[in-house]
N, C-alpha and C. Protein backbone atom coordinates (compact mmCIF):
# COMPACT_ATOMS: atom_id res chain seq x y z
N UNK A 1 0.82 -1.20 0.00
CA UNK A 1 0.00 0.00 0.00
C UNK A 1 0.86 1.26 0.00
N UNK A 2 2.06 1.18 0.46
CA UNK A 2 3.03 2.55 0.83
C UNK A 2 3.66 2.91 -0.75
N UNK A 3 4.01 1.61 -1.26
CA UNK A 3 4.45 2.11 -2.60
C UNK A 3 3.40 3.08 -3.81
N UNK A 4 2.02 2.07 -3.29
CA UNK A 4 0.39 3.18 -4.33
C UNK A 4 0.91 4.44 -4.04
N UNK A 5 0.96 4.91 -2.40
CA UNK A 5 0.41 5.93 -2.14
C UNK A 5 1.79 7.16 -2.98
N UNK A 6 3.31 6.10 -2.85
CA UNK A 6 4.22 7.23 -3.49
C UNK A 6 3.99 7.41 -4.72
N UNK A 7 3.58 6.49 -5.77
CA UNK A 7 3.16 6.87 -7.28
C UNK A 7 2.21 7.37 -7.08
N UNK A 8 1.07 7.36 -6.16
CA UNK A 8 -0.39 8.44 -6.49
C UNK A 8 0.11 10.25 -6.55
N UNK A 9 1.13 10.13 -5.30
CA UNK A 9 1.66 11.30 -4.90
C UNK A 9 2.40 12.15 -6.11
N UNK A 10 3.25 11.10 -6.67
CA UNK A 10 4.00 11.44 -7.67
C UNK A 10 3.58 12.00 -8.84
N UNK A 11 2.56 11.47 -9.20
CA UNK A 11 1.62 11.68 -10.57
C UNK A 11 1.17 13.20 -9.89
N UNK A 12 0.58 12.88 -8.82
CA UNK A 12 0.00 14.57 -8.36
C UNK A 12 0.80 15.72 -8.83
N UNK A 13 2.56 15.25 -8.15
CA UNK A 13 3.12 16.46 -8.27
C UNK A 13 3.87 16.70 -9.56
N UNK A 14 3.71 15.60 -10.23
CA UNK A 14 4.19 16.16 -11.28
C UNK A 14 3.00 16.93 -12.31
N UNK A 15 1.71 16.74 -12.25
CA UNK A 15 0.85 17.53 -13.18
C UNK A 15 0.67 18.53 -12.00
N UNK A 16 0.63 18.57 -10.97
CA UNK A 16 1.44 20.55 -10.29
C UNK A 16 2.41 21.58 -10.61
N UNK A 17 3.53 20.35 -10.90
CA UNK A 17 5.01 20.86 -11.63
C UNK A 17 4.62 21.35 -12.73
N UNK A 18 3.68 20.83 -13.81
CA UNK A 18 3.50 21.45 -15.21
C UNK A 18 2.39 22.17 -15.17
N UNK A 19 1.12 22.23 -14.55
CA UNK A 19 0.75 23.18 -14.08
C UNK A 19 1.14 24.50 -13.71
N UNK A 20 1.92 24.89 -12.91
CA UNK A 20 2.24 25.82 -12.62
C UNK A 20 3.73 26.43 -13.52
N UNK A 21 4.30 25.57 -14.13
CA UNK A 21 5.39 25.89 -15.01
C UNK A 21 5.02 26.09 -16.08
N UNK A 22 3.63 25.43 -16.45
CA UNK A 22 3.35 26.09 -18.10
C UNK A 22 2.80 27.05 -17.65
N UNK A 23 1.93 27.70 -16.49
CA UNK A 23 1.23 28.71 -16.06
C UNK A 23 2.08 29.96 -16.04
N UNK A 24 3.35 29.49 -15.34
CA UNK A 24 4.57 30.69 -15.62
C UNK A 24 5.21 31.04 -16.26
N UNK A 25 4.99 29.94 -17.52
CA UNK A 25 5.93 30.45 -18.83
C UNK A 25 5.18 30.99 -19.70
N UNK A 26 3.94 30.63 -19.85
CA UNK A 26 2.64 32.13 -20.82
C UNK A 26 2.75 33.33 -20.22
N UNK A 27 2.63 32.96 -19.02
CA UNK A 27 2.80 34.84 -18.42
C UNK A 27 4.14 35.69 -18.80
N UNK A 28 4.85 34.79 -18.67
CA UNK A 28 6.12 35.41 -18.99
C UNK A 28 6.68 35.38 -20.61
N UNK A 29 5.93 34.82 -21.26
CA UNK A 29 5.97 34.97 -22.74
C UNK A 29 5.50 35.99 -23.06
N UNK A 30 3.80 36.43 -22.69
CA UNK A 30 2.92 37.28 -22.87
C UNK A 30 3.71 38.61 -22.51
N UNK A 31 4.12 38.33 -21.41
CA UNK A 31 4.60 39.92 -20.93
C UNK A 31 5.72 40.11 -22.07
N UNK A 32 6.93 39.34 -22.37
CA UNK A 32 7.65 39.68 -22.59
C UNK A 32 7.22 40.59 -24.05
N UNK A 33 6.41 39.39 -25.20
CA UNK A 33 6.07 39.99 -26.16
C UNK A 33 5.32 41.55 -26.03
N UNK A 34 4.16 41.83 -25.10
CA UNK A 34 3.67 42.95 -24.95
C UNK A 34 4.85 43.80 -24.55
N UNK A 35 6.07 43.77 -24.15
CA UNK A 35 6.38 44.84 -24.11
C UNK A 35 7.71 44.93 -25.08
N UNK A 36 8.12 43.76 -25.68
CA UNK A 36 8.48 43.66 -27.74
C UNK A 36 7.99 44.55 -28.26
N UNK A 37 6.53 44.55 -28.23
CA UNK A 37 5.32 45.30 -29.37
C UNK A 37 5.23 46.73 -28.98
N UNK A 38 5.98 46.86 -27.68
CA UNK A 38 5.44 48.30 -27.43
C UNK A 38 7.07 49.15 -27.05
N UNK A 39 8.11 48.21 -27.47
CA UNK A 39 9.32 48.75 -28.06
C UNK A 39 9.64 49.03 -29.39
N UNK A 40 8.84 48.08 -30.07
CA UNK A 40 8.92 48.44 -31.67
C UNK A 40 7.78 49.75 -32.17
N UNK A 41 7.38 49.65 -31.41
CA UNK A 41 6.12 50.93 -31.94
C UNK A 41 6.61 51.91 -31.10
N UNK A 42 7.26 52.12 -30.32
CA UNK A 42 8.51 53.03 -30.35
C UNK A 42 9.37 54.09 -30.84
N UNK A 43 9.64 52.73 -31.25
CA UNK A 43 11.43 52.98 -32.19
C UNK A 43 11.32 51.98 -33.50
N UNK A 44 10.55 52.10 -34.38
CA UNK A 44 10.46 51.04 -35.36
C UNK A 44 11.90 50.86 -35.74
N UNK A 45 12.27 51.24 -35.65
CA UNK A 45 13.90 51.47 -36.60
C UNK A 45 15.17 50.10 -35.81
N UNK A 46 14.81 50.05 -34.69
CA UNK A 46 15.36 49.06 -33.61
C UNK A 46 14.77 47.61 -33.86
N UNK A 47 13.91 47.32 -34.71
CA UNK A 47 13.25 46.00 -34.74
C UNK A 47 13.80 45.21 -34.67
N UNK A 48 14.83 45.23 -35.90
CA UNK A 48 15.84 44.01 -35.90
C UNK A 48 16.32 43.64 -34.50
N UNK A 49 16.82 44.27 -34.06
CA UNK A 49 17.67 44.16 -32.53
C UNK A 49 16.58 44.05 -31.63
N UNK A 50 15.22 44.13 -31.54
CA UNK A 50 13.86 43.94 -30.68
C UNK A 50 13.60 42.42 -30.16
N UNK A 51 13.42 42.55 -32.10
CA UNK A 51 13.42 40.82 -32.46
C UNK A 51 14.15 39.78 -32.15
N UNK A 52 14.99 39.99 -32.41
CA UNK A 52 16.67 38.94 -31.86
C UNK A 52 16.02 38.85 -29.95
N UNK A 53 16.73 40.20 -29.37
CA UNK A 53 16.20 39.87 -28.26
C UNK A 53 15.48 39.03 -27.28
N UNK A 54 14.25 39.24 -28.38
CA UNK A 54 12.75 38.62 -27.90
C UNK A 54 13.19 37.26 -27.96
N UNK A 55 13.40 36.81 -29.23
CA UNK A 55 13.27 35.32 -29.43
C UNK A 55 14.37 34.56 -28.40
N UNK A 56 15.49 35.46 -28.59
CA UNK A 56 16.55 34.44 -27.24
C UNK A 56 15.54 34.52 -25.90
N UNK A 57 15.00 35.99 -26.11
CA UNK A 57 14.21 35.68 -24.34
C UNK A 57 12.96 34.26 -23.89
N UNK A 58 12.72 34.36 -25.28
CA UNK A 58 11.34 33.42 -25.40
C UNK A 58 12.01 32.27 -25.61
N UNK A 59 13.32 31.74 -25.73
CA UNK A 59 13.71 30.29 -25.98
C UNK A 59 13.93 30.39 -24.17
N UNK A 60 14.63 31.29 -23.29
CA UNK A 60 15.03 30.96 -22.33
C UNK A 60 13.54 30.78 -21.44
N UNK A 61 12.70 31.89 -21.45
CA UNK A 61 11.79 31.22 -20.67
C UNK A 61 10.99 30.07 -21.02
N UNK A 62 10.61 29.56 -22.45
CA UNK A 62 10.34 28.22 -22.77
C UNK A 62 11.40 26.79 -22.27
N UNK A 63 12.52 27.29 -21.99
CA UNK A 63 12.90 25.91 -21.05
C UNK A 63 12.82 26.12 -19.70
N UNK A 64 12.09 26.80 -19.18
CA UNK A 64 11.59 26.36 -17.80
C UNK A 64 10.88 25.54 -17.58
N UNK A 65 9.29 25.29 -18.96
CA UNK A 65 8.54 24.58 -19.24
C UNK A 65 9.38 23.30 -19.39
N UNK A 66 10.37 23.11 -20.48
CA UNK A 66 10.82 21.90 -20.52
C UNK A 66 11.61 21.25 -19.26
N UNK A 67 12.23 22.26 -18.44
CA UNK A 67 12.74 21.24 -16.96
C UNK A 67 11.26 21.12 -16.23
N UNK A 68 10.34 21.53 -16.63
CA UNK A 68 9.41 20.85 -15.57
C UNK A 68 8.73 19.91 -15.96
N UNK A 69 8.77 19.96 -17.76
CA UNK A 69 8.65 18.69 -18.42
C UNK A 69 9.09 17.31 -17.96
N UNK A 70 10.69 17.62 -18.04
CA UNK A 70 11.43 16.84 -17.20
C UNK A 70 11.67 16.38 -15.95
N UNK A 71 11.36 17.28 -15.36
CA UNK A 71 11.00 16.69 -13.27
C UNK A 71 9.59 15.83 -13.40
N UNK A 72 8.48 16.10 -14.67
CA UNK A 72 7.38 15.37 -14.31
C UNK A 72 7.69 14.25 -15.03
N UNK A 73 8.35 13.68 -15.85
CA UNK A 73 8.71 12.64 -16.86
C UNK A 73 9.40 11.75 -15.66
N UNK A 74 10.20 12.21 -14.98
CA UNK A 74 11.40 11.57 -14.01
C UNK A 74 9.93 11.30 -12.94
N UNK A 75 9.27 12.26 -12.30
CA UNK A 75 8.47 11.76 -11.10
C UNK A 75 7.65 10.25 -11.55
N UNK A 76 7.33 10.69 -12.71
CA UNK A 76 6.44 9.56 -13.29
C UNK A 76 6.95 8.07 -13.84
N UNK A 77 7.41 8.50 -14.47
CA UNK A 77 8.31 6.62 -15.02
C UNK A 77 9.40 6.39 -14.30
N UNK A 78 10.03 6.96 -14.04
CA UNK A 78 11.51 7.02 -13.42
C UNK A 78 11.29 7.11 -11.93
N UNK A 79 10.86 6.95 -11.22
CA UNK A 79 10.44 7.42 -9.76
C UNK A 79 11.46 6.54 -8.76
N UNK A 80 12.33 7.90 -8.27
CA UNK A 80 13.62 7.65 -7.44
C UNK A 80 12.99 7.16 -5.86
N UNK A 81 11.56 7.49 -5.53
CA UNK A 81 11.27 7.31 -4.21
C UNK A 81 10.92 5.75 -4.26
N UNK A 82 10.16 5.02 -5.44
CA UNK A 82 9.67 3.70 -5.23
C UNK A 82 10.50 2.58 -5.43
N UNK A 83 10.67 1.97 -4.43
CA UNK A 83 11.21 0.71 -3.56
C UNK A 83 11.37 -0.21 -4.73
């Protein structure tokens, strides 16, 4: 019964982990782009260099999503707590 209860647990926290990590990486996409869009309408002339920016910013906060991808992949098949 002790081993159910660590995979029930596990499954929990890992759709928490992506829950709240995909929850924090739209917000922080969203923001970032809204304020992209409201540097280029600006300074149109800076785009190029806006753009670049943005996209390295938006690869870095899109792998936050993927390590939590990864902590829930590991909680789930891989599970270091079960015996």
């Amino acid at each position: 019964m002790d081993n159910v209860m660590v995979q029930v647990v596990s499954v929990v926290s890992a759709a928490f982990c992506l829950g709240i990590a995909g929850f924090a990486a739209a917000l922080g996409q969203g923001k970032a782009t809204a304020a992209a869009l409201d540097a280029v309408s600006r300074q149109p002339e800076a785009k190029g260099t806006i753009t670049q920016i943005l996209i390295v910013g938006l690869a870095i906060i899109e792998s936050i999503a993927l390590y939590a991808l990864l902590i829930a992949i590991v909680l789930i098949f891989v599970n270091p707590f079960v015996k």
